[in-house]
Protein backbone atom coordinates (compact mmCIF):
# COMPACT_ATOMS: atom_id res chain seq x y z
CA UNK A 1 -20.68 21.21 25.02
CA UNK A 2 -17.41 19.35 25.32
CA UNK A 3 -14.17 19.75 23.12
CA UNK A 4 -12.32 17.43 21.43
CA UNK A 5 -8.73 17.66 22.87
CA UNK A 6 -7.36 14.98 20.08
CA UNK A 7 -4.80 16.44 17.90
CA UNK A 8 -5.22 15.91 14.28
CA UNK A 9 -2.56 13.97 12.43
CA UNK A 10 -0.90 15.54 9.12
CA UNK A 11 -2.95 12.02 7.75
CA UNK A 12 -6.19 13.36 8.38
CA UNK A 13 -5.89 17.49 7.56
CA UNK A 14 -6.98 17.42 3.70
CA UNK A 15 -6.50 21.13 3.45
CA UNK A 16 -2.60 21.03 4.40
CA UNK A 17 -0.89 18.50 1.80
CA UNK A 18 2.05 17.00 3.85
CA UNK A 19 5.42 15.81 2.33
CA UNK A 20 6.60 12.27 2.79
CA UNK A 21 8.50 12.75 6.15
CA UNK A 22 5.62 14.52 7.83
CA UNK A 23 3.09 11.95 6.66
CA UNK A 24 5.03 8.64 8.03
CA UNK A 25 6.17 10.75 11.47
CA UNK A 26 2.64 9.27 12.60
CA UNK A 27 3.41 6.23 12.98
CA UNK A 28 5.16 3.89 15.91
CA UNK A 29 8.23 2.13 15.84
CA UNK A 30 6.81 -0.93 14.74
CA UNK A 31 4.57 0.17 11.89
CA UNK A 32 7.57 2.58 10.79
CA UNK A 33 9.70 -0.56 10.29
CA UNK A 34 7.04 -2.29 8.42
CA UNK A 35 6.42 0.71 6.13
CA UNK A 36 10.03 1.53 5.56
CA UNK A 37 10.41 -2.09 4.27
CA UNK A 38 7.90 -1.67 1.57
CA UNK A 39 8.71 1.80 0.67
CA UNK A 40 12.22 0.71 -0.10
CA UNK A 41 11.25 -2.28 -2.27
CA UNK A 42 8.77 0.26 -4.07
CA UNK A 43 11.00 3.30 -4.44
CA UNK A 44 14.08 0.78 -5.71
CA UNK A 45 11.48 -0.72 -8.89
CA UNK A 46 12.63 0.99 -12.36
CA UNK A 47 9.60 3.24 -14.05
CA UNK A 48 7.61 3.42 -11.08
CA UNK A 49 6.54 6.91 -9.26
CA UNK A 50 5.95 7.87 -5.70
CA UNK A 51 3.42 10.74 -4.98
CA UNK A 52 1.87 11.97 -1.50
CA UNK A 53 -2.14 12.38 -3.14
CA UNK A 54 -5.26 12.79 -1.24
CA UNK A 55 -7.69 9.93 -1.34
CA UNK A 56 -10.74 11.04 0.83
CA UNK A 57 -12.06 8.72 3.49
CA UNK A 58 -11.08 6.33 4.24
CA UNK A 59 -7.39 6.44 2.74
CA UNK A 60 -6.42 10.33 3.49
CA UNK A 61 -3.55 11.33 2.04
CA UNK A 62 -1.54 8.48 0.85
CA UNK A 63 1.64 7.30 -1.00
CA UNK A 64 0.59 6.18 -4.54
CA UNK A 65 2.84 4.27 -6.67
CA UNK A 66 2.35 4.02 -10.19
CA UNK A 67 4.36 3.14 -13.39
CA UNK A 68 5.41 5.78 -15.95
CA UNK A 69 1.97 5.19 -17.90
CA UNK A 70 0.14 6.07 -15.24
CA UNK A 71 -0.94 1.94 -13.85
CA UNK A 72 -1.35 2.10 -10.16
CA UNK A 73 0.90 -0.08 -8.43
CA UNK A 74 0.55 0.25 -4.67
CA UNK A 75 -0.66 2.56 -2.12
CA UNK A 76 0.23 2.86 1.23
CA UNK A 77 -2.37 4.22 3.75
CA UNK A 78 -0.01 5.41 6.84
CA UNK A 79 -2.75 5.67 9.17
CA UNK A 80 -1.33 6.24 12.31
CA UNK A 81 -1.87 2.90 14.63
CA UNK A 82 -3.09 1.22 11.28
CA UNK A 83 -0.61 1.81 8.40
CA UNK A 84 -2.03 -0.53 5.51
CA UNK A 85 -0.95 -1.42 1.97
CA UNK A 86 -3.74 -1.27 -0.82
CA UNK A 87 -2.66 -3.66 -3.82
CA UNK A 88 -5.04 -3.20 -6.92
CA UNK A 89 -4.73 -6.84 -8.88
CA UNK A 90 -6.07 -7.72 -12.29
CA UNK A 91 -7.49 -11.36 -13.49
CA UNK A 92 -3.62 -12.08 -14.73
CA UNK A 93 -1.39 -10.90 -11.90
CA UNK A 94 -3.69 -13.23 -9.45
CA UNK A 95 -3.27 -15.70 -12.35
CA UNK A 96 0.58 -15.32 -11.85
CA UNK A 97 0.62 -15.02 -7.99
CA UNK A 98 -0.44 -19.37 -7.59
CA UNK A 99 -3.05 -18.23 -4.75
CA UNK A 100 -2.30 -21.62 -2.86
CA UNK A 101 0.71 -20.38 -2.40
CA UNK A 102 0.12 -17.02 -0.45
CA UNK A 103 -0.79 -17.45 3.30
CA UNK A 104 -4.71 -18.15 4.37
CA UNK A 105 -4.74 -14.64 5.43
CA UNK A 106 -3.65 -13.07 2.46
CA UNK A 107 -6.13 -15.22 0.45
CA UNK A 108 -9.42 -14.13 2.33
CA UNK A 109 -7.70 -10.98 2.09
CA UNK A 110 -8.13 -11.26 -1.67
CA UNK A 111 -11.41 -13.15 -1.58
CA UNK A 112 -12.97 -10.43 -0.06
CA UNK A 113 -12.19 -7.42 -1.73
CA UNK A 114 -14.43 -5.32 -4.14
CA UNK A 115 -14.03 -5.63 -7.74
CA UNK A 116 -14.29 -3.18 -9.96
CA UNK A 117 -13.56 -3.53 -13.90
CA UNK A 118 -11.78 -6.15 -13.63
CA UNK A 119 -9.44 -4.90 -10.87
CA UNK A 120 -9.90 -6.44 -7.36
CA UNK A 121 -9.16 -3.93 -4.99
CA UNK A 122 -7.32 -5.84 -2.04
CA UNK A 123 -5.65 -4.06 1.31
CA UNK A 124 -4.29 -5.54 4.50
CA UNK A 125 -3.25 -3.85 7.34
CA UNK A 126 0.67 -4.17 7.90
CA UNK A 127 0.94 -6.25 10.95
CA UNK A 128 4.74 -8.50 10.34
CA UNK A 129 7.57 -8.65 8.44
CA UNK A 130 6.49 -11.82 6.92
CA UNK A 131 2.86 -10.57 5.90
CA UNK A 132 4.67 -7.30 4.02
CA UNK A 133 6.99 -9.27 2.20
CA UNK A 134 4.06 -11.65 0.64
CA UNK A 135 2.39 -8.23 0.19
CA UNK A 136 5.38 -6.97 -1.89
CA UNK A 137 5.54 -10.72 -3.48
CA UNK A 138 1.52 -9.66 -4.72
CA UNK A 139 3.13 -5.95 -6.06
CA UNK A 140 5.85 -7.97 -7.75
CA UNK A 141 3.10 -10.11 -9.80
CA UNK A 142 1.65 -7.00 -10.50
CA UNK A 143 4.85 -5.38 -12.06
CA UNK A 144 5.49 -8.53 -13.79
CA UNK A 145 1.66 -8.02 -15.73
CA UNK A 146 3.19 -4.41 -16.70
CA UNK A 147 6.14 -5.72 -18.26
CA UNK A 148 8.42 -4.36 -14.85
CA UNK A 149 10.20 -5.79 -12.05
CA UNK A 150 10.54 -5.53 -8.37
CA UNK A 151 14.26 -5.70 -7.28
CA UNK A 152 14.66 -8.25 -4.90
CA UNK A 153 14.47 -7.61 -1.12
CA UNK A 154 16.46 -8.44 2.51
């Protein structure tokens, strides 16, 4: 019988909760910058939280944002090789967002995710700089619905 020889990322041990630092040491240069550019629009917006929570599978342990009264916000899945941004949008925010205005990607992206009471549940893997700042143009909406904000970015 043959033994895995991969070694386990903190992203995938459930039983060992990782901080912050630990959790995005995963990733590659590339995704890192991505990441770091959301993560520093999301930790900058007023009355909105950061925690490191476990998800199961397929999201592991991830960074959940979420206003003082508890709303999710964001949540970003730093899968090593795949970090992705999870972006729960009500009826109203997508209302507020103008979908003809978001790129064909991000609209399919939106088309096809699962709904569920009245919350679509959308996620995109982080790929460019110009994909993650539409992304945190769809968390803005989203703030916007909750009576925040989402300082402006670089």
């Amino acid at each position: 019988m043959a033994v895995s020889t991969a070694v386990s990322s903190v992203w995938d041990d459930q039983f060992s909760r990782p901080d912050r630092s630990s959790l995005l040491a995963g990733l590659n240069k590339q995704d890192q910058m991505l990441v770091d550019r959301c993560l520093e629009r999301l930790d900058a917006a007023p009355k909105v939280r950061s925690s490191v929570r476990w998800h199961g599978i397929p999201w592991r342990w991830t960074i959940r944002y979420e206003t003082d009264r508890k709303e999710p916000v964001a949540f970003l899945i730093p899968e090593p090789r795949r970090p992705r941004l999870a972006i729960p949008l009500t009826a109203a925010d997508l209302d507020r967002i103008g979908l003809k205005k978001l790129s064909k990607p991000t609209r399919e992206g939106i088309a096809l995710a699962s709904a569920i009471n009245g919350v679509v549940w959308t996620e995109w893997v982080l790929s460019s700089k110009s994909q993650a700042d539409e992304l945190l143009g769809l968390i803005a909406a989203r703030l916007t619905g909750l009576g925040l904000s989402l300082p402006p970015g670089n």
